[in-house]
Protein backbone atom coordinates (compact mmCIF):
# COMPACT_ATOMS: atom_id res chain seq x y z
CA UNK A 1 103.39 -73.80 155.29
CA UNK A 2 103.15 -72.62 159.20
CA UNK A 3 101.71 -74.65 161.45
CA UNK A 4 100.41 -72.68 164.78
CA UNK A 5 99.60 -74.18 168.14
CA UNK A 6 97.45 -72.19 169.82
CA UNK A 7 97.32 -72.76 173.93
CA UNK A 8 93.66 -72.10 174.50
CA UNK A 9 92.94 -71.95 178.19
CA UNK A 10 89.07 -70.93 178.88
CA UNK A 11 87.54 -70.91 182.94
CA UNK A 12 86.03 -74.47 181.98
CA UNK A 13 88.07 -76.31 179.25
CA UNK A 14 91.86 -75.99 178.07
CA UNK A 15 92.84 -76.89 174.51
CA UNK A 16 95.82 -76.75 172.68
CA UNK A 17 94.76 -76.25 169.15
CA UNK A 18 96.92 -76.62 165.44
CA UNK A 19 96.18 -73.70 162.83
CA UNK A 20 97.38 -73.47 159.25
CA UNK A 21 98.69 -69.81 158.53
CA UNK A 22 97.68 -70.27 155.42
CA UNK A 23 94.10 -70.67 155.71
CA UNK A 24 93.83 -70.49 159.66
CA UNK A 25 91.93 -73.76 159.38
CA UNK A 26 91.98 -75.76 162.70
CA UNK A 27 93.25 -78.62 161.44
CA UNK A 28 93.61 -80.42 165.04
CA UNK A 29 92.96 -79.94 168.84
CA UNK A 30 93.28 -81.48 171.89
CA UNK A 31 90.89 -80.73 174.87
CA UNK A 32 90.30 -80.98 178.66
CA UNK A 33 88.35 -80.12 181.24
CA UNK A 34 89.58 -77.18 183.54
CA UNK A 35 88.68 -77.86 187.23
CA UNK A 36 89.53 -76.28 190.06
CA UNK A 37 91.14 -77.61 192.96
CA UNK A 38 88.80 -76.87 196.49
CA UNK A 39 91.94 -77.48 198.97
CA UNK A 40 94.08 -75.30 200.92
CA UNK A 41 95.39 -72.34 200.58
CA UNK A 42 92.58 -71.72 198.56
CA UNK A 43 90.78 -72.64 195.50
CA UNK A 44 93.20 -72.88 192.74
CA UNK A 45 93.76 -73.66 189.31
CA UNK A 46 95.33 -76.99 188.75
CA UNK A 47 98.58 -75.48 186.96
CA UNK A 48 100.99 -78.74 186.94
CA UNK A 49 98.00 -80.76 185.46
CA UNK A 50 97.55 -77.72 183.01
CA UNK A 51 101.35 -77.99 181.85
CA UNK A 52 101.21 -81.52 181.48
CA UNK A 53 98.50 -81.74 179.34
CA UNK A 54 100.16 -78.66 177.12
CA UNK A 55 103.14 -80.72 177.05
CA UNK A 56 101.49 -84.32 175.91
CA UNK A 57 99.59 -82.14 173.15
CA UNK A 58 102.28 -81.00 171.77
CA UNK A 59 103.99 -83.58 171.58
CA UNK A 60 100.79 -85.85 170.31
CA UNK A 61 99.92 -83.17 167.52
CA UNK A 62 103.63 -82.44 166.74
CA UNK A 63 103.44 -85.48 165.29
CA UNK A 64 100.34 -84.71 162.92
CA UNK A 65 101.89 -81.86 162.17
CA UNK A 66 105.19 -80.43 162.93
CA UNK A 67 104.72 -77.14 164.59
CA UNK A 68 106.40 -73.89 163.75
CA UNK A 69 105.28 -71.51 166.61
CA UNK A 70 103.73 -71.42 169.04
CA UNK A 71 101.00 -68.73 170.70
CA UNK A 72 98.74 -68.29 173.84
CA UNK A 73 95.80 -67.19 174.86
CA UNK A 74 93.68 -67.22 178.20
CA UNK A 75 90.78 -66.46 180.41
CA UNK A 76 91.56 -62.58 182.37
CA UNK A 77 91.06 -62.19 185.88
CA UNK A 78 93.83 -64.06 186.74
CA UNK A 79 97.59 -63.52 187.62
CA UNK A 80 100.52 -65.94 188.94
CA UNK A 81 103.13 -65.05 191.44
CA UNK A 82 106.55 -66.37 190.16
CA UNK A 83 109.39 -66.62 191.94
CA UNK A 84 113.07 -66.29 191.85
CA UNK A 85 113.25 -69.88 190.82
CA UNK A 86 110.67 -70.06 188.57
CA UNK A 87 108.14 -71.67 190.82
CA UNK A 88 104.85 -70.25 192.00
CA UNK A 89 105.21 -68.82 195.21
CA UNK A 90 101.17 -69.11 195.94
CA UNK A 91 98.88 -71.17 193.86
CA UNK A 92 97.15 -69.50 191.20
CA UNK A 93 93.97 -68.41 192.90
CA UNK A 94 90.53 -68.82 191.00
CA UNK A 95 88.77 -65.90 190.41
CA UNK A 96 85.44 -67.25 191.46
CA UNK A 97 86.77 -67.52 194.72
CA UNK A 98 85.05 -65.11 197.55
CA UNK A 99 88.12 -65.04 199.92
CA UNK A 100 89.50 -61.53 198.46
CA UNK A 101 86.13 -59.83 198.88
CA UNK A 102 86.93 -60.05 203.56
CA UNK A 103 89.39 -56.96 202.21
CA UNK A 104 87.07 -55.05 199.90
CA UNK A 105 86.71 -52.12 202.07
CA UNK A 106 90.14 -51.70 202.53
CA UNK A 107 90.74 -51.99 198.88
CA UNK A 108 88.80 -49.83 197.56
CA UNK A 109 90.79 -47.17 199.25
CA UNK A 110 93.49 -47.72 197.50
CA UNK A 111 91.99 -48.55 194.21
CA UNK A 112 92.50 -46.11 191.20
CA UNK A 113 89.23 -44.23 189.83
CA UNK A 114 86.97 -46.15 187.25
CA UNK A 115 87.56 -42.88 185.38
CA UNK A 116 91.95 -43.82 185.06
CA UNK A 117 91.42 -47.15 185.01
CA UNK A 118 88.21 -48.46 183.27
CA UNK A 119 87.73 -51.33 185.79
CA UNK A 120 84.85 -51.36 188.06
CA UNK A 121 84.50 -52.85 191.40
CA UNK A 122 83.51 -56.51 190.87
CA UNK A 123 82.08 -59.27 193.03
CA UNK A 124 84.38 -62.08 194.33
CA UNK A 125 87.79 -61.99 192.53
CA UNK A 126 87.22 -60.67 189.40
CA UNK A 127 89.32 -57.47 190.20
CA UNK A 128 93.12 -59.47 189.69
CA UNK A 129 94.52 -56.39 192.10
CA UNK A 130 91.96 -57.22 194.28
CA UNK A 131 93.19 -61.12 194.55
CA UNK A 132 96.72 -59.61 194.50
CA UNK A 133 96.37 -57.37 197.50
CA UNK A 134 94.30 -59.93 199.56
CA UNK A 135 97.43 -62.37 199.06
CA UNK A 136 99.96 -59.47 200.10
CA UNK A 137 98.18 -59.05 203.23
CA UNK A 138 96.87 -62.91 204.04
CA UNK A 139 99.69 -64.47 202.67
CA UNK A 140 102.82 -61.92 203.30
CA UNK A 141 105.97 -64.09 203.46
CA UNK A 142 104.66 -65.72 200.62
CA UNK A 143 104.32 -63.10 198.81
CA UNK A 144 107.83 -61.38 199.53
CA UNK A 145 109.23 -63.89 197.64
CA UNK A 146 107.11 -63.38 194.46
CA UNK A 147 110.19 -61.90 191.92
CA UNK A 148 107.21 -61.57 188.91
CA UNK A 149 103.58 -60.87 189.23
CA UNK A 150 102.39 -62.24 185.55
CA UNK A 151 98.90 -62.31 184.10
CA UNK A 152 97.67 -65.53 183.00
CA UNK A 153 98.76 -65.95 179.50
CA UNK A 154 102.51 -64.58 180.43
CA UNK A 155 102.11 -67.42 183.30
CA UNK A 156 102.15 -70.12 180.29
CA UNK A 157 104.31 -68.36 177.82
CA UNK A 158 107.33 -67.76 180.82
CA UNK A 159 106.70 -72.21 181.44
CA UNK A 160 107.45 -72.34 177.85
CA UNK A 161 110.48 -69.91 177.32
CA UNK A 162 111.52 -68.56 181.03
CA UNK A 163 111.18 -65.28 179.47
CA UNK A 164 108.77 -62.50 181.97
CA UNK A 165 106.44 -60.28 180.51
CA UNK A 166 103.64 -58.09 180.86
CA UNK A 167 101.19 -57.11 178.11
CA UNK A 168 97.85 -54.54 178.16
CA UNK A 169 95.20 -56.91 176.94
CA UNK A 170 95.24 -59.09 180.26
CA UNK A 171 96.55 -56.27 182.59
CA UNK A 172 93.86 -53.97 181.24
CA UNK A 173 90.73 -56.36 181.36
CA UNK A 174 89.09 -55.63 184.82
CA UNK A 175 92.54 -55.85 186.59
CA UNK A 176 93.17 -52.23 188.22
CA UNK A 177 96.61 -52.52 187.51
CA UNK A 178 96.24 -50.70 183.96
CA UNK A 179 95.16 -47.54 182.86
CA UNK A 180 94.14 -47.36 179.24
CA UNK A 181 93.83 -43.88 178.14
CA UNK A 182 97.47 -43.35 179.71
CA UNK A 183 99.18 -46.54 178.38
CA UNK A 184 100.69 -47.37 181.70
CA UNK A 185 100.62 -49.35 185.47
CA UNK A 186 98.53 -47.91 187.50
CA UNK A 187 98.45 -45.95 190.90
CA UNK A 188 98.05 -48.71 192.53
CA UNK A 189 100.96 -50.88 191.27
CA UNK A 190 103.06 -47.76 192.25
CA UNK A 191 101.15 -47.42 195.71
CA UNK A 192 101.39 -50.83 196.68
CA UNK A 193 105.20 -51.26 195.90
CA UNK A 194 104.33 -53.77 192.88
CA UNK A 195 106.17 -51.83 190.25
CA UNK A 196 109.46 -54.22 190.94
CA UNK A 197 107.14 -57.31 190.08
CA UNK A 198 106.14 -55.93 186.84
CA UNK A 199 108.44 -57.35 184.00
CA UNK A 200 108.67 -55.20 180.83
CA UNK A 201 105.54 -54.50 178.27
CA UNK A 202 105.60 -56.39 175.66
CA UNK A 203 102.94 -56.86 172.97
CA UNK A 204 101.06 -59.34 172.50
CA UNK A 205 102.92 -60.89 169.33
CA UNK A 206 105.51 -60.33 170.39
CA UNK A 207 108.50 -63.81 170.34
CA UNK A 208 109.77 -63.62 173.76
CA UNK A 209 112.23 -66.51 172.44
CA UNK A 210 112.08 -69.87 171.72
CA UNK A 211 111.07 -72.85 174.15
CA UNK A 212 112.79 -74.13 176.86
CA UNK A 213 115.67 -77.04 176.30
CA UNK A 214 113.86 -78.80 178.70
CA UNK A 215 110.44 -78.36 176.75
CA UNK A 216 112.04 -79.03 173.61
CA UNK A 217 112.96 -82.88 175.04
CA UNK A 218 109.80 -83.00 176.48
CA UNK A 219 107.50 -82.46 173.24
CA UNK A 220 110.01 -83.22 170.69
CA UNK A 221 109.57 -79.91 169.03
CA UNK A 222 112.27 -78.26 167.33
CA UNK A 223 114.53 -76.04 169.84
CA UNK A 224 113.90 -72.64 167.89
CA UNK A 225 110.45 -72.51 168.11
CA UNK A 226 109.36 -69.36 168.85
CA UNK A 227 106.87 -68.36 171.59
CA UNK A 228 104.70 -65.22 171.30
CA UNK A 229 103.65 -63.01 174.30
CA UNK A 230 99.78 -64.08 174.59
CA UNK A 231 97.00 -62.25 174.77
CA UNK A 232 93.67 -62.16 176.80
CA UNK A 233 90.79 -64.43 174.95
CA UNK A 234 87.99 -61.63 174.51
CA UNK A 235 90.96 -59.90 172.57
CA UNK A 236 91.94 -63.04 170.92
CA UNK A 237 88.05 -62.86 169.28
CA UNK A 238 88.36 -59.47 168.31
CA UNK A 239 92.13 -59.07 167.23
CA UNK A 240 91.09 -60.04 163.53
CA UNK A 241 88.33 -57.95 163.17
CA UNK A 242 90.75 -54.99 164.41
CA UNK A 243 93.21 -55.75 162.19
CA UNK A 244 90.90 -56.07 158.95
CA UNK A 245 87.29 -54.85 159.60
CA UNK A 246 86.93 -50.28 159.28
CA UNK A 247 84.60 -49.26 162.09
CA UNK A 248 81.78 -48.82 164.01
CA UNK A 249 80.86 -52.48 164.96
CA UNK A 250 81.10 -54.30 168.12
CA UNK A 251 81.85 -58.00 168.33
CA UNK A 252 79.82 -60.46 171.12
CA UNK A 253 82.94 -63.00 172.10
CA UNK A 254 80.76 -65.80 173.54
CA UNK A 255 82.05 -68.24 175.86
CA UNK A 256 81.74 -68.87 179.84
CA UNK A 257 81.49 -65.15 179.84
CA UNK A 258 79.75 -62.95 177.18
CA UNK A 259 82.21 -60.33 176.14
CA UNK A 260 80.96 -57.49 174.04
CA UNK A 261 83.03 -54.85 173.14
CA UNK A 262 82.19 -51.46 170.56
CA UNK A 263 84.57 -50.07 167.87
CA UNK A 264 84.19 -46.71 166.97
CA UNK A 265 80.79 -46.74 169.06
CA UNK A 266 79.05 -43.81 170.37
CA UNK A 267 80.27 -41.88 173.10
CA UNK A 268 78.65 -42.56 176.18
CA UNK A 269 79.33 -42.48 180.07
CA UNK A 270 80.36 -45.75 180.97
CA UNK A 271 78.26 -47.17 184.57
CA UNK A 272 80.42 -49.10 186.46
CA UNK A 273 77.80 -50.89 188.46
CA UNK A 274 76.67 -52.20 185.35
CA UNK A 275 79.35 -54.21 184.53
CA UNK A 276 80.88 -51.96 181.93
CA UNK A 277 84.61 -51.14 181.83
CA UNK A 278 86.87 -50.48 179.19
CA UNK A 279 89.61 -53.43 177.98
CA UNK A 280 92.54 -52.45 175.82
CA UNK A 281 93.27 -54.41 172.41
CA UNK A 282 96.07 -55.93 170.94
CA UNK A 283 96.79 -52.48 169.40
CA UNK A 284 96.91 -51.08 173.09
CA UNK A 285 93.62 -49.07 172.33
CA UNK A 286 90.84 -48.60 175.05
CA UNK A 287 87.72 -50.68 174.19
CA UNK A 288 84.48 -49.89 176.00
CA UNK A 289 82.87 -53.29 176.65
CA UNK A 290 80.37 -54.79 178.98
CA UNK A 291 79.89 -58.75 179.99
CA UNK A 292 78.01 -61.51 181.37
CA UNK A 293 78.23 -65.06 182.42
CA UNK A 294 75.83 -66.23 179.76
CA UNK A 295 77.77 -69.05 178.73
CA UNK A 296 77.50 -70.64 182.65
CA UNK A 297 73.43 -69.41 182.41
CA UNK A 298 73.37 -71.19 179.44
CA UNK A 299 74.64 -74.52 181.11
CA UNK A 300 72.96 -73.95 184.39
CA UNK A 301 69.16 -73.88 182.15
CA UNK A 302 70.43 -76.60 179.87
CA UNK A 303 70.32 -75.02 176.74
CA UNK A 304 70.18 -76.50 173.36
CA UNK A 305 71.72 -74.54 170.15
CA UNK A 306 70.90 -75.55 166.14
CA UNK A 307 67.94 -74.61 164.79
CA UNK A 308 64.73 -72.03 165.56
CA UNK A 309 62.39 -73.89 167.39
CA UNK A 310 60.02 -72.04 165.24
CA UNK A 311 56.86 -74.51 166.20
CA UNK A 312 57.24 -73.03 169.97
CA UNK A 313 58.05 -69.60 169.14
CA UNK A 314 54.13 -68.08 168.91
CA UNK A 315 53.12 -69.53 172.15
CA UNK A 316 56.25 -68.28 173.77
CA UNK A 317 54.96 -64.43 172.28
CA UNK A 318 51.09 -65.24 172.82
CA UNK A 319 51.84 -66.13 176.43
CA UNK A 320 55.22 -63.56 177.22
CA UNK A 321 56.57 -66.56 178.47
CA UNK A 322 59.89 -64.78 179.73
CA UNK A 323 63.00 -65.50 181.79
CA UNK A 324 63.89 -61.89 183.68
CA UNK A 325 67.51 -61.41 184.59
CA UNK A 326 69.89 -62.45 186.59
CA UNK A 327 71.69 -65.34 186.19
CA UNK A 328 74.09 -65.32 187.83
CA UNK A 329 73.07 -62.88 189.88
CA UNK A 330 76.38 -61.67 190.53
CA UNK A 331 77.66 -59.80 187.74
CA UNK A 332 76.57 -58.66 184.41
CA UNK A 333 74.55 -55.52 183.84
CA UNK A 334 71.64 -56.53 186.08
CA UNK A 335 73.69 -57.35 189.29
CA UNK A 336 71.93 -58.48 192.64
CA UNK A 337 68.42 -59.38 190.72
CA UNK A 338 67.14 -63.03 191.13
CA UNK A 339 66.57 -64.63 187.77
CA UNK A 340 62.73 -65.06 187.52
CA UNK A 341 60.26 -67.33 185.07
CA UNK A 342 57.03 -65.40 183.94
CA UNK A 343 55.99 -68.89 182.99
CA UNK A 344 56.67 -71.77 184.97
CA UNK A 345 59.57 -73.03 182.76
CA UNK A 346 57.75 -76.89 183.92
CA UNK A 347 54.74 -75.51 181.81
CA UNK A 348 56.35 -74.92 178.95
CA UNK A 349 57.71 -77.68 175.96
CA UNK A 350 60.93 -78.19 175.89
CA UNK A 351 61.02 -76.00 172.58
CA UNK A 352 59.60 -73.24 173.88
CA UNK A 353 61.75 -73.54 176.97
CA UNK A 354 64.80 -73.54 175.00
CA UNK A 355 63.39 -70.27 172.48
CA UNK A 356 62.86 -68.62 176.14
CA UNK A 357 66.83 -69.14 177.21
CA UNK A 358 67.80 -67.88 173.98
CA UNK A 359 65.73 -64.80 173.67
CA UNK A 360 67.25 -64.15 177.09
CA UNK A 361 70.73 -64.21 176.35
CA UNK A 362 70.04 -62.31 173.56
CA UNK A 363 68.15 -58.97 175.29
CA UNK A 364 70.98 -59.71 178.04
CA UNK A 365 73.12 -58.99 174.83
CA UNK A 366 71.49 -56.58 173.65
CA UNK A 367 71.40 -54.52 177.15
CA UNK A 368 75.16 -55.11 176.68
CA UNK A 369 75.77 -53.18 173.64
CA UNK A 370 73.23 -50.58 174.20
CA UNK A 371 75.36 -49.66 177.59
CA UNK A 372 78.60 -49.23 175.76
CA UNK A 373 77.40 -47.11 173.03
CA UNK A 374 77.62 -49.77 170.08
CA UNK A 375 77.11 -49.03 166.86
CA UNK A 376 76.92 -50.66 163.45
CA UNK A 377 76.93 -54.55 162.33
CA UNK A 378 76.70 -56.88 165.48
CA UNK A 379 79.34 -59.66 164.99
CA UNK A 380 78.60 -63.11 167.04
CA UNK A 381 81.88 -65.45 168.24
CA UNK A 382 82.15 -68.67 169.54
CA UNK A 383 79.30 -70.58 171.15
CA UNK A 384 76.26 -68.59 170.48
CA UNK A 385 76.98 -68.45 166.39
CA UNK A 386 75.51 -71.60 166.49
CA UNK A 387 72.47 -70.58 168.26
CA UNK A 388 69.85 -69.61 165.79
CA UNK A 389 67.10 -68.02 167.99
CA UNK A 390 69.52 -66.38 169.75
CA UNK A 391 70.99 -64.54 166.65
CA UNK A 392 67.84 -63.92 165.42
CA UNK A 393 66.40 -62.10 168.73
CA UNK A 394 69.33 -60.28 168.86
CA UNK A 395 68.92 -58.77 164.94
CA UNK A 396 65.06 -57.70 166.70
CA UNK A 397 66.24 -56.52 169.72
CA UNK A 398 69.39 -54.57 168.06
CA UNK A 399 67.83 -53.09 165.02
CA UNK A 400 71.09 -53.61 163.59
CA UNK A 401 72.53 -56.33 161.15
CA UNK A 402 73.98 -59.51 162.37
CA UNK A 403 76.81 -61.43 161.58
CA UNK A 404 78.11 -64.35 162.97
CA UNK A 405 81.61 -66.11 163.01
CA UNK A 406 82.31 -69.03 161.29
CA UNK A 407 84.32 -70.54 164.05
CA UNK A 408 83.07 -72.13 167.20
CA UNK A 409 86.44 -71.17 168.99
CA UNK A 410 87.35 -67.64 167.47
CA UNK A 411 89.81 -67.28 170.32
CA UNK A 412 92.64 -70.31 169.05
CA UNK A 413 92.03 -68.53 165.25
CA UNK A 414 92.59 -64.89 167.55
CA UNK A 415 95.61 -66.05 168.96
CA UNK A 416 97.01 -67.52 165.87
CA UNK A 417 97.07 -64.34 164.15
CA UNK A 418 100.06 -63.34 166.48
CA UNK A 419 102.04 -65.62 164.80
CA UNK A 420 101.48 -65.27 161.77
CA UNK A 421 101.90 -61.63 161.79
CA UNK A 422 98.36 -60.85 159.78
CA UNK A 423 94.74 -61.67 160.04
CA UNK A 424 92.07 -63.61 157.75
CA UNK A 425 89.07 -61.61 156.54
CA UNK A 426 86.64 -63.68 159.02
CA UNK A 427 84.03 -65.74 157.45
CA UNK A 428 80.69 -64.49 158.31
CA UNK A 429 77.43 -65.09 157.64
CA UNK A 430 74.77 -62.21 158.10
CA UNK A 431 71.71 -63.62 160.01
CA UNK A 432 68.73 -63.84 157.48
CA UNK A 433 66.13 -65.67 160.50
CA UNK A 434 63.11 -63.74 160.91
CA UNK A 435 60.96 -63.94 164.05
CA UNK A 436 57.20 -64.60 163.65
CA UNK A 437 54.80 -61.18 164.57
CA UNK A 438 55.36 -60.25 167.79
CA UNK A 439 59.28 -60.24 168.32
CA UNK A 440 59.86 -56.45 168.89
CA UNK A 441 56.83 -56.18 171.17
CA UNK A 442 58.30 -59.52 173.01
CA UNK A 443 61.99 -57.41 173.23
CA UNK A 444 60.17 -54.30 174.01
CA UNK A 445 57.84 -55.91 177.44
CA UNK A 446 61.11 -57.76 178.23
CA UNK A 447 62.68 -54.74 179.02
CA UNK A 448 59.66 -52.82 179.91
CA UNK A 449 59.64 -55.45 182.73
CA UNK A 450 63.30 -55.49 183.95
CA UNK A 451 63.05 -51.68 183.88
CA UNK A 452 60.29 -52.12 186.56
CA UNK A 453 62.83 -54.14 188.69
């Protein structure tokens, strides 16, 4: 029997998490908060606090379990300059951060087309060769002594093995360092001199080798353990439905960020200022897919998942008590509009306040899919599975069946499957809710209204 830890780093916790091959039960986990440090050069991920909590966990669950491999899997927008020595040359910056953006202009000379590269131009850092140029130019003796530029999950798996590596499912998620219809770096890795920071492509499951001697004493895991390449978390969510499910269908990976991605969709011009781009799975296959930060909307309003507040739902139709995008305002495919009540959320119950989130992430969702060209079953990960109303909105608002995951944290079971070398069938359950009278006229105003601006 294989036992799997799965590194789970999201923008707002890090886990490390044990999976059975067998079953790809998640038999154990370990979890912290992921904060950002505010403090100089600029805000940064907290990477030695990071590694030592990987460390204790696997150490504390290699004792529950003794672990046979070991795989990654992380939040995109981010990349790590490595030096010759193995140490960061420049903190890894957080994406969030608006620093980058005082260079925007500049950059988007250089920038390759959202035709080659299926990234668009995105607010603060969410462009990684944004954040990459702005520290080549603010930071420049820094950066000259950067030997690897490594995305995020290839940050944790070189800690772990000392092995460098690239791999398409991080550089090709909003990065413009990846161009997915022609499988390679892109014209601006080549324009910018980059190319000698690029280690070699490897995929995603790939064993770059086992851990580190100095890990090994660290954890007390075995010395051979093998370490896998990693692979970007949206693609971590959809890896098993690639490797078992026949298309069209599109998956909605829900977490900080909303991730929804179309397989075998319909074709259709992708708008970049929307928030659509096109990632590229495990497979190295373009995905169009489109995203929002509904998981930090969903904190920011307080929202509740479990059951249908179904008491609260007619007054919420009755009185088109709405909540009209954005939120944030920043991204998603609404950018720049204020978030807006129809209701006075104060003058609502607390049920009907929480239906109103939920039918909001949902047409946000649904605006989502309808921009890539999805077609088929809807399948729900993570979070929002648990969220009745929101399934059941988004079954209305679709006019398509819905599915959702029977995992709360699809990614770790994603990542897991690297390992393992296969996938499970996922466990799904199709969404049987039905909305009281009203629910496609409530989708249909929603969008009437946000079409109005």
């Amino acid at each position: 029997m294989k036992t799997i830890a799965v590194i789970d780093i999201g923008k707002t916790n890090a886990k490390v998490v044990l999976v059975d091959s067998e079953d790809f039960r998640e038999v154990a986990a370990r979890t912290m908060p992921n904060g950002v440090v505010n403090a100089a050069p600029y805000p940064h991920f907290h990477t030695e606090k990071l590694w030592a909590f990987i460390l204790e966990s696997l150490a504390a669950l290699n004792h529950e379990r003794t672990i046979d491999a070991i795989s990654i899997t992380t939040h995109g927008a981010t990349a790590a300059l490595v030096g010759e020595g193995g140490d960061l040359v420049l903190p890894v910056l957080d994406y969030e951060h608006d620093g980058p953006q005082a260079l925007a202009e500049d950059y988007r000379a250089l920038r390759p087309r959202f035709e080659d590269s299926g990234t668009p131009v995105l607010p603060v850092g969410l462009n990684a060769g944004l954040q990459v140029y702005w520290q080549s130019k603010r930071f420049p003796d820094a950066f000259g002594k950067a030997r690897f530029l490594l995305m995020y999950a290839q940050y944790w798996s070189f800690r772990l093995t000392g092995i460098a590596a690239s791999e398409v499912t991080s550089l090709g998620c909003h990065a413009d360092l990846w161009e997915p219809r022609g499988g390679h770096f892109s014209s601006l890795v080549e324009s910018q001199g980059w190319t000698r920071l690029m280690p070699p492509v490897r995929k995603a499951g790939d064993v770059l080798g086992p851990i580190l001697p100095q890990v090994a004493a660290a954890t007390g895991l075995r010395p051979d353990v093998p370490v896998h390449c990693g692979i970007h978390d949206s693609n971590a969510s959809l890896l098993p439905y690639v490797l078992t499910r026949s298309a069209p269908y599109a998956v909605v990976s829900t977490g900080t960020w909303v991730v929804v991605m179309a397989m075998g969709g319909r074709p259709v011009l992708l708008d970049e200022a929307r928030d659509t781009l096109v990632n590229v799975n495990a497979l190295g296959d373009p995905v169009p897919s489109a995203r929002f930060m509904g998981g930090r909307a969903f904190s920011v309003l307080g929202g509740r998942s479990g059951d249908l507040p179904a008491s609260a739902i007619p007054e919420v139709f009755s009185r088109g008590a709405m909540l009209l995008p954005s939120l944030p305002e920043e991204s998603g495919p609404f950018p720049g509009r204020k978030a807006a009540w129809t209701v006075p959320r104060e003058d609502l119950g607390e049920d009907a306040a929480q239906a109103v989130i939920a039918f909001h992430l949902a047409l946000m969702t649904a605006t989502c899919l309808d921009l890539i060209g999805a077609d088929g079953p809807v399948i729900v990960e993570g979070p929002f599975a648990a969220n009745r109303a929101f399934l059941a909105m988004l079954r209305v608002a679709t006019g398509r069946p819905v599915l959702a995951g029977g995992s709360a944290t699809g990614t770790s079971v994603g990542a897991a499957c690297l390992a393992a070398g296969r996938a499970p069938e996922p466990a799904l359950v199709w969404v049987e809710e039905v909305l009281p009278e009203g629910a496609a006229d409530y989708a249909a105003r929603w969008r009437k209204l946000v079409a109005a601006g």
